[in-house]
Each structure stands twice: as C-alpha cells, then as structure tokens.
Protein backbone atom coordinates (compact mmCIF):
# COMPACT_ATOMS: atom_id res chain seq x y z
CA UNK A 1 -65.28 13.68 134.17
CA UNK A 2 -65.85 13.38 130.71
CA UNK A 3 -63.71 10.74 128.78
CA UNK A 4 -61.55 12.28 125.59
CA UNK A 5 -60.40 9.84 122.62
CA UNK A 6 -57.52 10.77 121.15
CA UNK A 7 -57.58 12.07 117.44
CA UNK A 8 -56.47 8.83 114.75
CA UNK A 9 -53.37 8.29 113.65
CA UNK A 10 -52.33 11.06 110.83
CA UNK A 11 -55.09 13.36 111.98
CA UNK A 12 -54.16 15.96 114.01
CA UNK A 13 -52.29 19.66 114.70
CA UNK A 14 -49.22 17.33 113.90
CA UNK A 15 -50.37 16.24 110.45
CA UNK A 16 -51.97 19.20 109.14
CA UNK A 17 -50.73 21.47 106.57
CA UNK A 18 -50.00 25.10 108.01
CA UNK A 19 -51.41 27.82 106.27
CA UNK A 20 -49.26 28.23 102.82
CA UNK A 21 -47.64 24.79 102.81
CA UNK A 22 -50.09 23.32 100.38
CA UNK A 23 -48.39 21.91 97.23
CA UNK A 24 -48.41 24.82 94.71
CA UNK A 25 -48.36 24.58 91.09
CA UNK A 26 -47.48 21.85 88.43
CA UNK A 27 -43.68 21.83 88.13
CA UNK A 28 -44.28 19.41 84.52
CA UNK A 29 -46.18 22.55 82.92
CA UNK A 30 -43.91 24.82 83.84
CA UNK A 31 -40.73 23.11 82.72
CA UNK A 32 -42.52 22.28 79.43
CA UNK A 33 -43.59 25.92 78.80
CA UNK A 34 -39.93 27.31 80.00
CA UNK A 35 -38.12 25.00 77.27
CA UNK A 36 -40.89 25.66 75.11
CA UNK A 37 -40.39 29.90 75.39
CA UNK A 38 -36.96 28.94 74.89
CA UNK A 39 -36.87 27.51 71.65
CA UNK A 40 -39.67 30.51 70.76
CA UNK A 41 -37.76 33.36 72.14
CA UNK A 42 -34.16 31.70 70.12
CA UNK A 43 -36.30 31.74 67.16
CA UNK A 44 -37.58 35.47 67.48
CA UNK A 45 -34.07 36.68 68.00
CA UNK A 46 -32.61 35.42 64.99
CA UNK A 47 -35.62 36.44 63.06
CA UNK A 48 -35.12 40.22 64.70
CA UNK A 49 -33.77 42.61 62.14
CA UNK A 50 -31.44 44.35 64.89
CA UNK A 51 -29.51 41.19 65.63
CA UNK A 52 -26.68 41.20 62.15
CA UNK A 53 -27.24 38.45 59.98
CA UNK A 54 -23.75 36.93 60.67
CA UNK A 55 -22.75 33.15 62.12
CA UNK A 56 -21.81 34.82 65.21
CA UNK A 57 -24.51 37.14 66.08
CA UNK A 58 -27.28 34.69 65.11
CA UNK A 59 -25.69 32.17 67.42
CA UNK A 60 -25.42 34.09 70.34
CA UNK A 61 -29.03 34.77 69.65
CA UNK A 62 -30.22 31.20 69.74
CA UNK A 63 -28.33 30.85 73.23
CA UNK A 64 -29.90 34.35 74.48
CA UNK A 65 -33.15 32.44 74.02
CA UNK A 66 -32.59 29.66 75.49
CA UNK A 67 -30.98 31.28 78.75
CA UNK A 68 -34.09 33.08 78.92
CA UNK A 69 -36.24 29.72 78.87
CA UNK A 70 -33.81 28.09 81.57
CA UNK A 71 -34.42 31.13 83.94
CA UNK A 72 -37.67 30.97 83.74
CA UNK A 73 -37.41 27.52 84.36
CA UNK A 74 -35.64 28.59 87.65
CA UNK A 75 -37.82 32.19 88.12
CA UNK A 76 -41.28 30.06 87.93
CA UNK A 77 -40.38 26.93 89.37
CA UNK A 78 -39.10 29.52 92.85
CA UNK A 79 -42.39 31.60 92.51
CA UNK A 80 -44.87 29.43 91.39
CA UNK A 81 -44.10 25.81 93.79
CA UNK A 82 -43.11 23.84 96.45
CA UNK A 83 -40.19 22.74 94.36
CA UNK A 84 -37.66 25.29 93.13
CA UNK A 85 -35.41 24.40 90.16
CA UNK A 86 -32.48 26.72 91.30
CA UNK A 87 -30.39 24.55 89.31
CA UNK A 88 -31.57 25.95 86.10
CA UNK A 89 -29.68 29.53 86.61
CA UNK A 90 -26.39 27.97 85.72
CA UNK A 91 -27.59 27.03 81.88
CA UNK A 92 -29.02 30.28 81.59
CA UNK A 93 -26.17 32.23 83.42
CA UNK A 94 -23.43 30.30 81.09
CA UNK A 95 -25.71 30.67 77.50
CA UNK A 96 -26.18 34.10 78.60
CA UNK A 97 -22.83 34.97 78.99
CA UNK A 98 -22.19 33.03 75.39
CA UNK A 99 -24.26 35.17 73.92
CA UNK A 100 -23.09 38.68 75.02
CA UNK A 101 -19.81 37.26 74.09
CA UNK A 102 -20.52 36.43 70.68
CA UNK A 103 -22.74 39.10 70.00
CA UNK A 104 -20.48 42.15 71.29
CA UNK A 105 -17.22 40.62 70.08
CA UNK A 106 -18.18 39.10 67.01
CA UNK A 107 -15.59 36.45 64.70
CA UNK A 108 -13.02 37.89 67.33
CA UNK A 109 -14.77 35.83 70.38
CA UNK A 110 -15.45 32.72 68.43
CA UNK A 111 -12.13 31.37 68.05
CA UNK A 112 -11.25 30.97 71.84
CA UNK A 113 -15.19 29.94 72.86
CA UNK A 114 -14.61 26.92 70.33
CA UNK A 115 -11.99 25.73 72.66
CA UNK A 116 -13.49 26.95 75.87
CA UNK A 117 -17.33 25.68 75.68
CA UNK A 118 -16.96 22.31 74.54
CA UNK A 119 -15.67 20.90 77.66
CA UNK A 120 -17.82 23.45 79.94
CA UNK A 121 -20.81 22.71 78.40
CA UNK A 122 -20.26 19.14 78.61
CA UNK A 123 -19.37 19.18 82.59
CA UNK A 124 -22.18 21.26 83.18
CA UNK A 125 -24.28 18.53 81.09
CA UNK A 126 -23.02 15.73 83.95
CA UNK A 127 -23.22 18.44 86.53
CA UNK A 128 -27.33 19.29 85.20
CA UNK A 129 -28.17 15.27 85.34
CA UNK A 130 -26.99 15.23 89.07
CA UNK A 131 -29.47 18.21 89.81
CA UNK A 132 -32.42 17.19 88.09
CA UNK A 133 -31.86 13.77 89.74
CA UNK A 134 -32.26 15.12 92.99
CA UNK A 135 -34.31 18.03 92.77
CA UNK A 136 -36.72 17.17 89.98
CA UNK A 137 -39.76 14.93 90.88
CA UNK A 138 -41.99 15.10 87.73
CA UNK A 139 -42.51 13.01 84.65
CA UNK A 140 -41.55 16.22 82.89
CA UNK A 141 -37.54 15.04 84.07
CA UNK A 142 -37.35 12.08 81.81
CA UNK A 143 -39.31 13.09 78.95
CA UNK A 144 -38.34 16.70 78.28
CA UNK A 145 -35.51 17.77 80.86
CA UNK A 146 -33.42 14.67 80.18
CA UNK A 147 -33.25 14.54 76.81
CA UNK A 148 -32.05 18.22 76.36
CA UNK A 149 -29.73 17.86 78.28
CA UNK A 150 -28.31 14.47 75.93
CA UNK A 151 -28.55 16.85 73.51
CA UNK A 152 -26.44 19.84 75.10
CA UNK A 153 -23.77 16.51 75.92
CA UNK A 154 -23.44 15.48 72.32
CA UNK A 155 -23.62 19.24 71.07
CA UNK A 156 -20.59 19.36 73.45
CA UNK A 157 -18.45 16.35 72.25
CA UNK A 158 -19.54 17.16 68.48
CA UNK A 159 -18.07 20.66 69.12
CA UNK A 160 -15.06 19.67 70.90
CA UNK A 161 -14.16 16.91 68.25
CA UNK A 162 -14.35 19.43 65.28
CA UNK A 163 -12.19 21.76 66.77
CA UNK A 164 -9.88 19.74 67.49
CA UNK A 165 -10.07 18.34 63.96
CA UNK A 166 -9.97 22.29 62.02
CA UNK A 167 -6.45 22.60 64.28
CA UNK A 168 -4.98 19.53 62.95
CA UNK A 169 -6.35 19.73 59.54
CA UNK A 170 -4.81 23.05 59.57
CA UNK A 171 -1.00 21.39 60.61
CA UNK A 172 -1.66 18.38 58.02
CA UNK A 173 -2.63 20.81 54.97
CA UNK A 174 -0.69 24.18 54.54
CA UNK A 175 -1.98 25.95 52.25
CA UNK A 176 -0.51 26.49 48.97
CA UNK A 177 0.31 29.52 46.94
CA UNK A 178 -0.24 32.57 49.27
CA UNK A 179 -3.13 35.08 50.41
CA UNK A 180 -3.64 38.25 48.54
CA UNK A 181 -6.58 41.12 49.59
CA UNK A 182 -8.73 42.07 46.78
CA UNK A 183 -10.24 44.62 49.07
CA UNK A 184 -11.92 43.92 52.37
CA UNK A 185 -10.96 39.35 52.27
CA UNK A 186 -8.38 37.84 50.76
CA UNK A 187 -8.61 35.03 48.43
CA UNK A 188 -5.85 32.43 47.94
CA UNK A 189 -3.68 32.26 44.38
CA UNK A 190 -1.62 29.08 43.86
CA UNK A 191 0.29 29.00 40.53
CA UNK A 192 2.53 26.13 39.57
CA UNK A 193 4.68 24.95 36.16
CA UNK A 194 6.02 27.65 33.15
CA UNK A 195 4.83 28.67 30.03
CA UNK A 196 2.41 30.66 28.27
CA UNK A 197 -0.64 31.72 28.28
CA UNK A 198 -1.50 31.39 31.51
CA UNK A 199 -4.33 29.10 32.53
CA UNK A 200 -6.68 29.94 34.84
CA UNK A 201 -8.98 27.38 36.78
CA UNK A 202 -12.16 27.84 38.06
CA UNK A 203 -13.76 25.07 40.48
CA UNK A 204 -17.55 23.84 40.03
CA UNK A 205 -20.07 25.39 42.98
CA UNK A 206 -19.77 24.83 45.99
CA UNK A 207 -15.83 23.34 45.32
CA UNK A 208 -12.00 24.62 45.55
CA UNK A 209 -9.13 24.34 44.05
CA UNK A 210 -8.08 21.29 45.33
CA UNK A 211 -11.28 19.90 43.62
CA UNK A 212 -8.93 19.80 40.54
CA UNK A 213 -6.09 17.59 41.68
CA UNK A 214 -6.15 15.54 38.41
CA UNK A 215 -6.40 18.73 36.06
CA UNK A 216 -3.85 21.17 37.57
CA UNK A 217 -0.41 18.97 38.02
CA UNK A 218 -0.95 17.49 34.55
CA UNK A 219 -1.44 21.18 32.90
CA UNK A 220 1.21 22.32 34.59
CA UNK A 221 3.78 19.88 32.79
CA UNK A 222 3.02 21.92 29.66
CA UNK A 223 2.51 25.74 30.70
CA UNK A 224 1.42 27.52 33.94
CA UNK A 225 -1.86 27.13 35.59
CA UNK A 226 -3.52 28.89 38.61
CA UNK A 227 -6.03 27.47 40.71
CA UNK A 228 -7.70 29.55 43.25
CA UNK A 229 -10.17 29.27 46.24
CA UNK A 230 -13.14 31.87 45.38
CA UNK A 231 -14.54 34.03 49.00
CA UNK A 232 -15.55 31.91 51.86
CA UNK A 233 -14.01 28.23 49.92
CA UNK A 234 -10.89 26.51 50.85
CA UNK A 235 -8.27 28.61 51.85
CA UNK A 236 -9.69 32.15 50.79
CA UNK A 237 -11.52 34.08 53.63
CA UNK A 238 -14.98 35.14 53.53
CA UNK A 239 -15.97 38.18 51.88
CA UNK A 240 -19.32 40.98 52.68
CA UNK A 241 -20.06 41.13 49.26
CA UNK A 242 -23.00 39.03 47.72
CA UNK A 243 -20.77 36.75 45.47
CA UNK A 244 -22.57 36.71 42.45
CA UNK A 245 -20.92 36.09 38.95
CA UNK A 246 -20.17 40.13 38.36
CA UNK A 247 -18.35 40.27 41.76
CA UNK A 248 -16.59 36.66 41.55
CA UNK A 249 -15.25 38.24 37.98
CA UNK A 250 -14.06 41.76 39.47
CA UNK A 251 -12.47 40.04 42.38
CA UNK A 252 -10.42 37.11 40.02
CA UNK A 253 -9.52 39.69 37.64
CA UNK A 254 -8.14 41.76 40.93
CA UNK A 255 -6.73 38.83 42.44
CA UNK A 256 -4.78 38.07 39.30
CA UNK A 257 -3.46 41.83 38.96
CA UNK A 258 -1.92 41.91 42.10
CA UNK A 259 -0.80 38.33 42.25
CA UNK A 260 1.46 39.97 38.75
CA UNK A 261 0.22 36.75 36.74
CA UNK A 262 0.02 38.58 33.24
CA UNK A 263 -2.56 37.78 30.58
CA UNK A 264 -4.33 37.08 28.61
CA UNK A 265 -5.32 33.98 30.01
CA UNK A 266 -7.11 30.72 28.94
CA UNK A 267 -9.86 30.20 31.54
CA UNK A 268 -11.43 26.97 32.04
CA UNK A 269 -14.35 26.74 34.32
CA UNK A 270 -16.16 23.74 35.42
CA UNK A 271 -20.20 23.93 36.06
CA UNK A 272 -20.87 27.10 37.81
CA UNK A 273 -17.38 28.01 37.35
CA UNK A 274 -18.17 28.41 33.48
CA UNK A 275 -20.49 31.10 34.34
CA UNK A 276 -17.98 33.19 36.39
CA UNK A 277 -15.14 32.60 33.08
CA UNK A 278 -18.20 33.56 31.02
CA UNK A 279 -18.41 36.80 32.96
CA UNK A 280 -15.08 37.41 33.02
CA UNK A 281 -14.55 37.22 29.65
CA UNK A 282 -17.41 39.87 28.77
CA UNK A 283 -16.33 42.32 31.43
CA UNK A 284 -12.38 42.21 30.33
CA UNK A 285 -12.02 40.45 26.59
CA UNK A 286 -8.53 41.82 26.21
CA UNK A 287 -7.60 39.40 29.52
CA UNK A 288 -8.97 36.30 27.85
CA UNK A 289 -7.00 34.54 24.71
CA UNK A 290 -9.15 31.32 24.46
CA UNK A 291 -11.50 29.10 27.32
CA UNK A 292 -12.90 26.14 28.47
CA UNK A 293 -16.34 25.24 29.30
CA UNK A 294 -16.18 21.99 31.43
CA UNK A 295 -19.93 20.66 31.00
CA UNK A 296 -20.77 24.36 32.15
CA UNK A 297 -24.16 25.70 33.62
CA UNK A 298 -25.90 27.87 30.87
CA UNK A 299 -26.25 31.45 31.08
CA UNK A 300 -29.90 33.18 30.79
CA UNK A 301 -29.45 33.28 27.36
CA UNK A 302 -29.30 29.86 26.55
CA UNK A 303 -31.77 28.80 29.45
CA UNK A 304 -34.38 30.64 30.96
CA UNK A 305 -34.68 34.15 32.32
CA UNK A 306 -33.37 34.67 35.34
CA UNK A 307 -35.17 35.88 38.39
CA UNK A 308 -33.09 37.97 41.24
CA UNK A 309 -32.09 35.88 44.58
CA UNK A 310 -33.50 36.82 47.17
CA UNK A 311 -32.07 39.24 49.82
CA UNK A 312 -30.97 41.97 46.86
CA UNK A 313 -31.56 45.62 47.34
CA UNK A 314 -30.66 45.86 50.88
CA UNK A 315 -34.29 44.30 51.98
CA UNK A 316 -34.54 42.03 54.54
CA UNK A 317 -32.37 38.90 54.17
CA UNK A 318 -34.08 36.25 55.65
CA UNK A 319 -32.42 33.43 53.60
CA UNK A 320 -28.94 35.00 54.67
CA UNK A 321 -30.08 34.41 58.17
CA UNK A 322 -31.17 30.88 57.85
CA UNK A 323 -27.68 30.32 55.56
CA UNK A 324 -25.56 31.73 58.47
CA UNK A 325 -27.61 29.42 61.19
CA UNK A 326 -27.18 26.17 58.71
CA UNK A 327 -23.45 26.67 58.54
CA UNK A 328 -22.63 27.15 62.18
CA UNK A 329 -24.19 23.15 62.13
CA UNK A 330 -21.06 23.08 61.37
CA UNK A 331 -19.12 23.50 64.43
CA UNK A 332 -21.00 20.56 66.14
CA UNK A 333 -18.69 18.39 63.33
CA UNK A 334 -22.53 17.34 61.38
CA UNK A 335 -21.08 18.07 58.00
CA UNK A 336 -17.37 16.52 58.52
CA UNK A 337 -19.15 13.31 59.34
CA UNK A 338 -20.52 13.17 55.40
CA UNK A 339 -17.29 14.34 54.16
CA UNK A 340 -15.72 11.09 55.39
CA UNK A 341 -17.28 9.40 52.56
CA UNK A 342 -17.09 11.46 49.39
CA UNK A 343 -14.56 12.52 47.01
CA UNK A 344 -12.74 9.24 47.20
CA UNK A 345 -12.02 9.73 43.84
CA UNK A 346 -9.87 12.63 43.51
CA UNK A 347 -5.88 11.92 44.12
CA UNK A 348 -4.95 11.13 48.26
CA UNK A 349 -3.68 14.26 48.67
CA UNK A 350 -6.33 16.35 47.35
CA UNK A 351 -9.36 14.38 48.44
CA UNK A 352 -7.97 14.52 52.11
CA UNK A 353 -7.50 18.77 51.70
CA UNK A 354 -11.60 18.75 50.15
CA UNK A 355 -12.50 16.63 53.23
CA UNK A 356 -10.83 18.90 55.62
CA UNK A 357 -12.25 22.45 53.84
CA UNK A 358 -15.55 21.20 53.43
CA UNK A 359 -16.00 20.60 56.75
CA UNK A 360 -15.77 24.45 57.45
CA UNK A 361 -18.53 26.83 58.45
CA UNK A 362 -17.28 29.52 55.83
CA UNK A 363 -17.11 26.37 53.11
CA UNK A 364 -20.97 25.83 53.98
CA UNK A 365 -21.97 29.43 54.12
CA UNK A 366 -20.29 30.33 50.63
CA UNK A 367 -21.31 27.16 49.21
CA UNK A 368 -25.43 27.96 50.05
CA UNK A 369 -25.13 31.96 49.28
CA UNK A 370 -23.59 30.96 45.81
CA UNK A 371 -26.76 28.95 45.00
CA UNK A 372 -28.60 31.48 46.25
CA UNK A 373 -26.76 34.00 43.85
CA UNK A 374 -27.09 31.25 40.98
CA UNK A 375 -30.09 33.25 39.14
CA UNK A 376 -27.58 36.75 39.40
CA UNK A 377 -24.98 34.60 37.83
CA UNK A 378 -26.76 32.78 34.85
CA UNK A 379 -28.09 36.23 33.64
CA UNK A 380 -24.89 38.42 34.16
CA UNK A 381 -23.21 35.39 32.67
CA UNK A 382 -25.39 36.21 29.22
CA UNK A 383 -23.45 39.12 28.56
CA UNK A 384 -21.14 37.14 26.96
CA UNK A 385 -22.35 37.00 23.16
CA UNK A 386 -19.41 37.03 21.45
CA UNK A 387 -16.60 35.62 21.63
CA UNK A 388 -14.57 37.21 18.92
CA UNK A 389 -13.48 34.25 17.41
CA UNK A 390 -11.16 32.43 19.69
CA UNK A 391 -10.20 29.62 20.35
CA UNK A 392 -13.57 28.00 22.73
CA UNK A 393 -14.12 23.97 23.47
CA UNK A 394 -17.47 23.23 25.47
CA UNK A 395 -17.19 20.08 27.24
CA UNK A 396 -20.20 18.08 27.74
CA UNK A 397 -20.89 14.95 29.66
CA UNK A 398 -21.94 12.00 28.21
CA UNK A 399 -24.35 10.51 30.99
CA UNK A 400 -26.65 11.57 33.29
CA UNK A 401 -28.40 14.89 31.62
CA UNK A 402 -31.67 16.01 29.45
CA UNK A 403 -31.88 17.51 26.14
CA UNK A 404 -32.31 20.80 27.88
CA UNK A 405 -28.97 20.61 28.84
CA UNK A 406 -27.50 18.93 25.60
CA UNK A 407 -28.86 21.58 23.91
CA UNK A 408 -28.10 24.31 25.91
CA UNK A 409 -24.58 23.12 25.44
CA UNK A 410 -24.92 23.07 21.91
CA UNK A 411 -25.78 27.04 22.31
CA UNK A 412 -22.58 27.73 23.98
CA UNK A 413 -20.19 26.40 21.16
CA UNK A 414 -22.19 28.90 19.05
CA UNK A 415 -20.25 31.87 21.07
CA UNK A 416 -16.99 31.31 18.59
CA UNK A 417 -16.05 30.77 15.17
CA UNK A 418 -13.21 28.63 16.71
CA UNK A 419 -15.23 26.27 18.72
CA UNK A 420 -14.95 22.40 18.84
CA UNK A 421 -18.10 20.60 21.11
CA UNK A 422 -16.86 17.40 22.34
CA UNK A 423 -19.38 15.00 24.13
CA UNK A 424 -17.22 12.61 26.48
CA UNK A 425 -18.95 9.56 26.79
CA UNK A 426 -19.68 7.41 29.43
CA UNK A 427 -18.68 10.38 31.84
CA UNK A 428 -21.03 12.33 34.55
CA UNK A 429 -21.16 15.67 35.02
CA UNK A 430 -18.49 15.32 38.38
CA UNK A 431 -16.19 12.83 36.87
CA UNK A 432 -15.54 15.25 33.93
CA UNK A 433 -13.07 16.70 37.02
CA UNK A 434 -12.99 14.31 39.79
CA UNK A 435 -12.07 11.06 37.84
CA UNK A 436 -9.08 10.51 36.69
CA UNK A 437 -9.89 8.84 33.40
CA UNK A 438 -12.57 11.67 32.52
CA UNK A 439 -10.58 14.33 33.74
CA UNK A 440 -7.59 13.31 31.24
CA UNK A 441 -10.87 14.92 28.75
CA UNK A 442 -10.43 17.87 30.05
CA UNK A 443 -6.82 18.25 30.86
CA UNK A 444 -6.20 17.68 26.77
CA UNK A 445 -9.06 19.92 25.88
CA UNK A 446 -7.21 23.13 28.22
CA UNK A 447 -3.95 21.99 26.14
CA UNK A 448 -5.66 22.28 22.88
CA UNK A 449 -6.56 25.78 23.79
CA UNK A 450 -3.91 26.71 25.08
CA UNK A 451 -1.75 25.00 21.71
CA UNK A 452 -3.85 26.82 19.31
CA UNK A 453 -3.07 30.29 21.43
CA UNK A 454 0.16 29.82 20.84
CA UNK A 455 0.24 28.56 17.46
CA UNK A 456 -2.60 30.78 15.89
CA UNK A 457 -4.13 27.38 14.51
CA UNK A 458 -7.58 26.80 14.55
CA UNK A 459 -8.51 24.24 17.25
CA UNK A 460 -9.11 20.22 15.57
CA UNK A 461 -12.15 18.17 16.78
C-alpha cells in the first residue's frame, strides 16, 4: 500500500484559481484614464463648432463629457476587471441627462435646473463617497476619485447658495424705471427729477446704472436725468448683437425714442461710456445739445489705430466660447464672493444693488464681450471730429495715469470751441464716480453743461 501525504496547507483544488478568475486589469489606470477622457472629451465639445456658443449649450457640453468619462469608468472597470465600478453610471446617467436638458431646451431649462441640481448633485456626492468606499480598492480612490467628488460637493453648495442669493437679491432690489425692447432684448430706462435738457448717463465698462448713485440723485435736484443698464448689465437683458460702440449708440438712441424722453440731450459718459456718447453724438448730432467726458477712454483718433476683436465676420468665435464658459463660473457663487468686498464706496443703497448685479452670469458675459469689442469702439468712437461748437467739459483724473492719457485727454477738449478741461486733483480714475467727494466734480461739471444749454452762455473754467 503506498502511503499518500496530503497536499500543504493553501495548496490544493481548494486554493487554486479556476480558469478565468485571475485578477484582471489595473482598476487605478483605468479610473485615471476615464476622468482623464472626461475632462478631454468636455473640452472637445465646447471647442466643436456645432455645439452654439451660448452659456447653456457650452455647459451642457462640459457635463456631456464628463458623463462620457464616468461611463467609461463603469463600461471598463465591468469589461476589463475583477472589480466593476457600477456605481459610476449614476454620475454619468444624471450629467447626461443635464446636458440634453440644457442643450435641447436652452435659457428655458436653466432656470428650474438651478434649483433642481444643487441639492441632487450634492446627495449624489454623499451617495458616490459611500460607493467608492466600498467598492473601490485602489490608491486611485483617494487621490483622484475622492477629490472629484469634493469638488462636485462644493460645486453643489456654491450653486445652491447663489441661487438662493439671485432670488432674494431679486425681492431686496426691484428694479427701477421699467423695461423697454429695442428689438430682440430689452434694456432698462430709469428717469428721475424735471427740467430740461435731458441728461443722459452712461456707466464706465463693465458697470450699471446704479454705479452712479452719487451723480444721478444730485442731478436730478436741478433737471431730469436717465440712467440706464446697457445689454446683458444690471437690469437690462442680454442682447445677440456684438455690443460694440455703433450698436450700444443705435440701441440708446432707440431706447430713448420709445421710452418718449425728448432731446436733445446732454450725455455724460464715464470711461468706456465716453466712447459710446462719443458715438452717439456723431451718428445723431441733432439729439445731442452739449456732453460730458468723465476721464473718458480715447477714441482711435487720439490713441492708436484700432485693430478688429476677434470673432467679427461670422468666423469662428472662439473667445465668445471661452467668455460664455467664464461667466457660467458664475452660478457656482465664485464671483459674488469678490463682490462682497468692493464698491464700499458708493451710497448703501446702490453699492448693495452693484453687489447683487455683478454677481450675475449675464453681468460677467457683457462685461468680458465689451472688452473684447473695446478696439470696435475706440475707432467707431473717432467719428466724432466735430463737435459743432457746444458746450463739451472733459474730465480728467488727477492721479494714477501717464502722459499718454493726459494727453490724449487734452485731444478730446479740442472737439469744441466751447470746451473747458478740468484736471480734478487728488482723484483716480473710479472715484471721479464712485466717491462721493470726487463725484461732486462731476455732478457740477453735468450742471455746467446743462446751465450753459439753457442759457446759451459759453461754459466758465
């Protein structure tokens, strides 16, 4: 009889792997190269010429690629190992569904899905950390897997906390003065006080009308004064239209028409505002009885040529694109955290209504495509070259510029016979509207225009 010895411990039919139950792939490459075709296939979309170049569409692009690098997170992961990240079908399924959304529907879908996916994204967040806890045994969980998920759970609570904040900013500051369409947006028109002319205020780039809280209650005492919000700013909506200075002109002069405020008026236009009142004046010099330059940006003619922005001529807009992506930063409440501490100087009420506006994606998005318009404006803003003798003071601040600019100022109160160039010292090129001790400047130098108007008088240094 021959003597057996049994097999050692671990060794045996017992122990052994059956055909096919081997440990198959590396789940820590193929997590890293799903986020990673993610964030590549996101980036593709919104560079794709068939997705529009709008807030909306390029959104629900960057969540169409990253659905497609969560499922094939879960697609691999199934197909390729032992350990299958099933879990990863509900990101994708819930982006996914995001994106057709705001793709297909457009503006229309974006006002319920600010309400709806802060507080889904966020439980699926805690839901996702639960998952990965228990299905995920790689390296790849803390250093990759973990993180984007923090960042889906702040994305969440950033997005939730704005919205909330745009409803009750919208409860704590009517708007003023009313909406009227200039064709295809409407732009808002407040007018307050009596008198005549007319003055006419136009806000600095990238500001609104409530940007000139010190200016426009102490005009009004003496005659009436509109303010208005150009496309996209403050209360006005957004417009198509590339807002350079020709189409910011055609669409005051419209607003003004159908608002019945008769002219002609005394414009006064702060920084890149005195381009647009420059450009107003040239296109429709039987509107305009006298103006204001508030320490304003130069045209071509009294600067440098100008070259044309970028995206003109119906070619592809790629800045547009990256424009529409910055601004929608702003429904993760990024650019309402800043706002908290600036324009501390303007009067309670107004500096509360700037903080509130600013914080808007259509306040961001008009604010970068009007810098991007900037070189449009300075040259159409040349057309200007005479201003037919009336009544024209160019305000210039004291501190804080070149002799470019000095003398590019100088050029300006060349465009009238009846010009007086006042240098107001010790004040910046804000504070000429912001402060209230500088802005008195200004206030008295709309007043002297609008006195010699009235009086035929030729304006007094």
């Amino acid at each position: 009889m021959t003597a057996t010895s049994s097999p050692p411990k671990g060794i045996g039919p017992r122990s052994a792997s059956p055909p096919g139950t081997e440990p198959r792939g590396h789940i820590g490459w193929i997590v890293a190269g799903s986020l990673a075709t993610g964030v590549v296939a996101a980036a593709l979309l919104v560079a794709a010429p068939f997705i529009p170049a709008g807030e909306s569409a390029l959104t629900g692009a960057v969540l169409a690629g990253f659905a497609i690098g969560w499922a094939m997170l879960a697609a691999l992961s199934i197909r390729l190992t032992d350990r299958p990240q099933r879990w990863a079908m509900a990101p994708a399924l819930l982006m996914g569904l995001g994106a057709v959304l705001l793709v297909g529907l457009g503006a229309s879908a974006r006002t319920p899905l600010n309400w709806v996916w802060p507080p889904t994204m966020l439980a699926l967040a805690i839901w996702m950390i639960v998952r990965v806890r228990r299905r995920l045994r790689s390296r790849s969980r803390r250093w990759l897997v973990y993180p984007v998920i923090a960042m889906l759970a702040l994305a969440s609570a950033g997005g939730g906390y704005e919205t909330l904040r745009e409803a009750a900013d919208a409860n704590a500051y009517p708007m003023p003065g009313q909406l009227i369409d200039v064709g295809g947006h409407r732009l808002h028109l407040s007018c307050t006080g009596s008198g005549s002319p007319t003055v006419v205020l136009e806000p600095g780039g990238g500001e609104m009308s409530s940007n000139l809280g010190w200016i426009t209650p102490a005009v009004a005492r003496d005659t009436r004064v509109c303010a208005y919000d150009r496309a996209g700013r403050g209360w006005s909506e957004p417009a198509d239209t590339p807002q350079d200075a020709t189409q910011i002109a055609t669409d005051l002069h419209t607003l003004l028409q159908r608002g019945h405020i008769p002219g002609p008026y005394v414009l006064a236009g702060h920084s890149f505002g005195g381009l647009y009142v420059l450009t107003f004046a040239a296109r429709y010099p039987d509107d305009v009885a006298g103006m204001v330059l508030v320490d304003s940006t130069a045209p071509a003619s009294a600067a440098k040529p100008a070259a044309r922005p970028p995206g003109d001529g119906g070619s592809y807009d790629a800045t547009g694109r990256v424009s529409a992506l910055v601004s929608a930063s702003t429904r993760l409440g990024l650019v309402r955290l800043y706002g908290r501490f600036d324009f501390g100087s303007l009067p309670p009420r107004s500096r509360d209504e700037v903080r509130a506006r600013a914080a808007t994606a259509s306040n961001l998005r008009s604010t970068i495509d009007e810098y991007v318009q900037a070189s449009a404006s300075i040259e159409q803003a040349a057309s200007l070259q005479d201003f037919a003798g009336k009544p024209l003071v160019v305000l210039t601040a004291g501190s804080g510029h070149d002799t470019a600019w000095s003398a590019a100022q100088n050029r300006l109160a060349t465009l009238s016979t009846n010009c007086v160039h006042r240098v107001i010292a010790g004040a910046t090129h804000e504070a000429l509207v912001a402060d209230q001790t500088h802005s008195a400047a200004t206030t008295q130098a709309i007043l002297d225009v609008v006195s010699s108007v009235r009086t035929a008088r030729p304006l007094v240094a």
